[in-house]
Protein backbone atom coordinates (compact mmCIF):
# COMPACT_ATOMS: atom_id res chain seq x y z
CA UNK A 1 6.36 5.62 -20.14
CA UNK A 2 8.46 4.69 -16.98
CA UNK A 3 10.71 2.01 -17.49
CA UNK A 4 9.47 -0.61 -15.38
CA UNK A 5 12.34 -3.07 -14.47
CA UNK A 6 15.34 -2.54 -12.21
CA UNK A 7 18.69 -2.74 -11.99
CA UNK A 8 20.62 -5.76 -11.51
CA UNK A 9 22.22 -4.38 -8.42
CA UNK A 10 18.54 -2.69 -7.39
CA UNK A 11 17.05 -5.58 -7.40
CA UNK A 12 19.62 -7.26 -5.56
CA UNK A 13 19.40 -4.42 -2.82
CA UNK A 14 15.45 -4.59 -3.00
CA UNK A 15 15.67 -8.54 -2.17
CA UNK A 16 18.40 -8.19 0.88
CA UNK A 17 15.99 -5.30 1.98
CA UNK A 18 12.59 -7.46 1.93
CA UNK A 19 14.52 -10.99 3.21
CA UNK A 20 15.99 -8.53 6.18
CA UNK A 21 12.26 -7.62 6.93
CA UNK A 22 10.90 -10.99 6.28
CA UNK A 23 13.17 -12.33 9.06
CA UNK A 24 12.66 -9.39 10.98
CA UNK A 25 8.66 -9.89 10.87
CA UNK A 26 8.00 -13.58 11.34
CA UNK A 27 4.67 -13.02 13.36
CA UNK A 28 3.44 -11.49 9.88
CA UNK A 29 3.90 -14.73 8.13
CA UNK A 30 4.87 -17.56 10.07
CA UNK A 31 4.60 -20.90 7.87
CA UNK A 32 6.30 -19.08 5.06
CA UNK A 33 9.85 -19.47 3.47
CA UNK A 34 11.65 -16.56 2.19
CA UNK A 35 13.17 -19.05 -0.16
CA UNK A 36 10.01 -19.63 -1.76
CA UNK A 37 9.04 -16.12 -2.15
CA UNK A 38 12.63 -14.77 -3.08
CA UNK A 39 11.65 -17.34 -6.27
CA UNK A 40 9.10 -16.17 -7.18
CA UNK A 41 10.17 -12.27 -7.20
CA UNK A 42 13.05 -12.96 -9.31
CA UNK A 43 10.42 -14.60 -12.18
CA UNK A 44 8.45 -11.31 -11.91
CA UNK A 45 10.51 -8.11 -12.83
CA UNK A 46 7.33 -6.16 -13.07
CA UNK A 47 6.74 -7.20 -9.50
CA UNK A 48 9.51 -6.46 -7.99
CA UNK A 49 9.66 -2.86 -9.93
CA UNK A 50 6.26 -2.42 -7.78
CA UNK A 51 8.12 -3.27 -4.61
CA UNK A 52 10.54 -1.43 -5.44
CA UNK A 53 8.16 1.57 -5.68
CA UNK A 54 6.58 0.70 -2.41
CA UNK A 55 9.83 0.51 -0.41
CA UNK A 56 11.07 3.92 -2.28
CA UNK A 57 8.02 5.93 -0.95
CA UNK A 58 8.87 4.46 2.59
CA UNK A 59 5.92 1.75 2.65
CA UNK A 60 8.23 -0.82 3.75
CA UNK A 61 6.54 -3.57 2.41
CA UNK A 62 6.25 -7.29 3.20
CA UNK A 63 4.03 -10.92 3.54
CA UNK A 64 1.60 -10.90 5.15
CA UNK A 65 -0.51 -13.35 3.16
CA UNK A 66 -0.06 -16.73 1.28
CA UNK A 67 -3.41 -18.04 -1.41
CA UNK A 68 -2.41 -21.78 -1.81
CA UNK A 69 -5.21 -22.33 -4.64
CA UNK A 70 -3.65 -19.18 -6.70
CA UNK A 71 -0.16 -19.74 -5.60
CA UNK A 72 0.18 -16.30 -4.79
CA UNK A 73 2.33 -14.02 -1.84
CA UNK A 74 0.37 -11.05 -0.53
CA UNK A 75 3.01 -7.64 0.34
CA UNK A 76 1.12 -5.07 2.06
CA UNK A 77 2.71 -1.75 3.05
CA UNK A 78 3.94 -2.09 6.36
CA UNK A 79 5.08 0.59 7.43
CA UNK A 80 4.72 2.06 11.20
CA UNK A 81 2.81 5.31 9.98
CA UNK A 82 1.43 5.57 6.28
CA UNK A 83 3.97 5.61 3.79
CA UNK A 84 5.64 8.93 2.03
CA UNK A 85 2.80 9.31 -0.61
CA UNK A 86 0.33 11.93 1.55
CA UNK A 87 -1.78 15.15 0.10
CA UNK A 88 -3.33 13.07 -2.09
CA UNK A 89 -6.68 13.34 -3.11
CA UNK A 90 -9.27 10.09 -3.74
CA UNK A 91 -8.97 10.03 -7.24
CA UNK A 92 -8.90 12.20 -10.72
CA UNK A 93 -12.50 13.20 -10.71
CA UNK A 94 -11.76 14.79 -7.03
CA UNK A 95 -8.29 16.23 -8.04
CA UNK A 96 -10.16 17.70 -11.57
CA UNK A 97 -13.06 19.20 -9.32
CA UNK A 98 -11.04 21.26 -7.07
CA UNK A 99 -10.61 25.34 -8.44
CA UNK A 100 -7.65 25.87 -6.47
CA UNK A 101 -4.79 24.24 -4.44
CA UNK A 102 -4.89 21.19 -6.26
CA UNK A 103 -2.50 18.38 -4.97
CA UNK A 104 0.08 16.92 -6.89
CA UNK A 105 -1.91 13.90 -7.71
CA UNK A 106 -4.95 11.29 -6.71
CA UNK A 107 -4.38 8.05 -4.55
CA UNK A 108 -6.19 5.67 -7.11
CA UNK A 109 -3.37 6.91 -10.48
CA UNK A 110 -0.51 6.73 -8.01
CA UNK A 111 -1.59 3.28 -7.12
CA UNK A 112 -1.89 2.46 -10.45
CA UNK A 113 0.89 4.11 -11.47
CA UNK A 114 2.98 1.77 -8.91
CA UNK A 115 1.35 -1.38 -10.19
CA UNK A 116 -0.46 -2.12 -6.16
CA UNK A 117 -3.93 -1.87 -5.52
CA UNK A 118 -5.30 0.59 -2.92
CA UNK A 119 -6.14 -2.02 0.52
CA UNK A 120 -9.70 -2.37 1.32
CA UNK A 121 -11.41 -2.05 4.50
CA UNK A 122 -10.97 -5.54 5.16
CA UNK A 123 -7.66 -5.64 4.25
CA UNK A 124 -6.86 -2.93 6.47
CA UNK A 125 -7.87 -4.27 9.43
CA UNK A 126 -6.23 -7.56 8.47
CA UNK A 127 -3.00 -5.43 8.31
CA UNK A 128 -4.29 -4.04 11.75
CA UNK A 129 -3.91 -7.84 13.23
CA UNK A 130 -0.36 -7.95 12.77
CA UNK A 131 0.59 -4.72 14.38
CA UNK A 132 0.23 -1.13 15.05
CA UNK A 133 -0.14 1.05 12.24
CA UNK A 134 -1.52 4.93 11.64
CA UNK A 135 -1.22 5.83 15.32
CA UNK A 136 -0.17 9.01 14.05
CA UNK A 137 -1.64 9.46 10.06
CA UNK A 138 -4.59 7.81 8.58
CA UNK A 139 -4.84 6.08 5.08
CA UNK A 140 -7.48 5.98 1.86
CA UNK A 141 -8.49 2.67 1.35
CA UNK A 142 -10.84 2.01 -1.13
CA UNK A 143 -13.69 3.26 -1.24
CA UNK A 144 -17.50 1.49 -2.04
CA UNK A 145 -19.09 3.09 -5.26
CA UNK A 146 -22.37 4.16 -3.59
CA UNK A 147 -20.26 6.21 -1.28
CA UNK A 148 -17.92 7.70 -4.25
CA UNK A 149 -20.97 8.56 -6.54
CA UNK A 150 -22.12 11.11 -3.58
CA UNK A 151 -19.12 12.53 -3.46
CA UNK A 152 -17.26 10.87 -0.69
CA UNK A 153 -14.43 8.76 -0.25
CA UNK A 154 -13.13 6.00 3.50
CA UNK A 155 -10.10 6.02 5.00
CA UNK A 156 -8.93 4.31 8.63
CA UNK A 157 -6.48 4.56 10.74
CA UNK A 158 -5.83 3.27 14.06
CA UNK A 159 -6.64 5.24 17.76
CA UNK A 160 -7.10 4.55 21.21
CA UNK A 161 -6.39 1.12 20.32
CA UNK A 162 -9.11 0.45 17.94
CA UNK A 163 -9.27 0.29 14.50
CA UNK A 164 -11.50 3.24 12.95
CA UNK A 165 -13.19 4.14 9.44
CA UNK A 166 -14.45 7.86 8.55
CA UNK A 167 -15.56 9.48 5.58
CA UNK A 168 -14.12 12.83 3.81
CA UNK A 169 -15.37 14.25 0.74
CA UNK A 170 -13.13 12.37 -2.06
CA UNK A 171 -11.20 15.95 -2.86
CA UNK A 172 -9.97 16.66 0.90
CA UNK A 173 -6.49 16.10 1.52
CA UNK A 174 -3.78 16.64 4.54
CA UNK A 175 -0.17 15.99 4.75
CA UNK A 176 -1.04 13.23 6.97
CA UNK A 177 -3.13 11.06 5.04
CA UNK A 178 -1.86 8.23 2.88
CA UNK A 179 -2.78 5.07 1.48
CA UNK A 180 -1.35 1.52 1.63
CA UNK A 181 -1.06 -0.69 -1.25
CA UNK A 182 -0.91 -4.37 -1.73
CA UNK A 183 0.72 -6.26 -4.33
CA UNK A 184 0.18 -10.35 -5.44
CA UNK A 185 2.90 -11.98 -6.46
């Protein structure tokens, strides 16, 4: 098992890295204090290992949520075009399906593996609010059983200036597509 705690000095990195985008990205979370969140990152190793994960796969992640009544951040990957973890299919049951040309791994394990959670429709046009993301790539969010049982699998991305959701079956996958993760902390 992956050791799951960083560095003194990579944490210390990590937290100039995210205060340097959290300054940089006010619109994303404007009544927050980095002070506040900086906190709470250094009480939760684990967490910041899963930052740490996002920002090494180029997800660039930050705020972009605050739940008072579960004192909880929200980091989403923010990142202009979906981060560095592409040609992946949906998850294992797609990847053990496929006979031949099987990709290195599924979206749902890597998430897992990371310690984020795949974003959800809804969260993915929240994240589409704040910015302009996946002009160029598209991302797996996740996808609604019903859908998954027949075989299929959602992603989005973002064209013509609109926000868009397709379908793929759940063991298709292009250098291109990513996901985006969130993380609570």
């Amino acid at each position: 098992m992956k050791n799951k705690l960083l560095t003194p000095e990579q944490s210390e990195s990590l937290l100039k890295t995210l205060a340097d985008r959290f300054e940089k990205n006010m619109n994303r979370h404007k009544t927050l204090k980095w002070e506040k969140i900086k906190t709470k990152l250094e009480a939760s190793p684990e967490k910041l290992w899963s930052l740490h994960q996002m920002e090494e796969t180029d997800g660039e992640p930050d705020v972009v949520d605050y739940h008072q009544k579960t004192d909880e951040y929200i980091f989403f990957d923010c990142s202009p075009e979906s981060p560095k973890r592409r040609s992946l299919c949906y998850d294992y049951q797609a990847w053990d399906s496929r006979k031949a040309n099987k990709p290195e791994s599924n979206v749902i394990d890597t998430a897992s593996e990371m310690g984020i959670e795949l974003l959800t429709e809804e969260k993915y046009r929240q994240l589409q609010q704040l910015g302009k993301f996946d002009q160029k790539t598209s991302s797996w969010v996740q996808t609604p059983p019903q859908i998954r049982e027949l075989g299929g699998a959602i992603f989005c991305d973002r064209r013509y200036n609109h926000v868009f959701m397709y379908h793929n079956g759940a063991d298709s996958y292009y250098a291109a597509r990513g996901f985006r993760g969130s993380l609570k902390v």
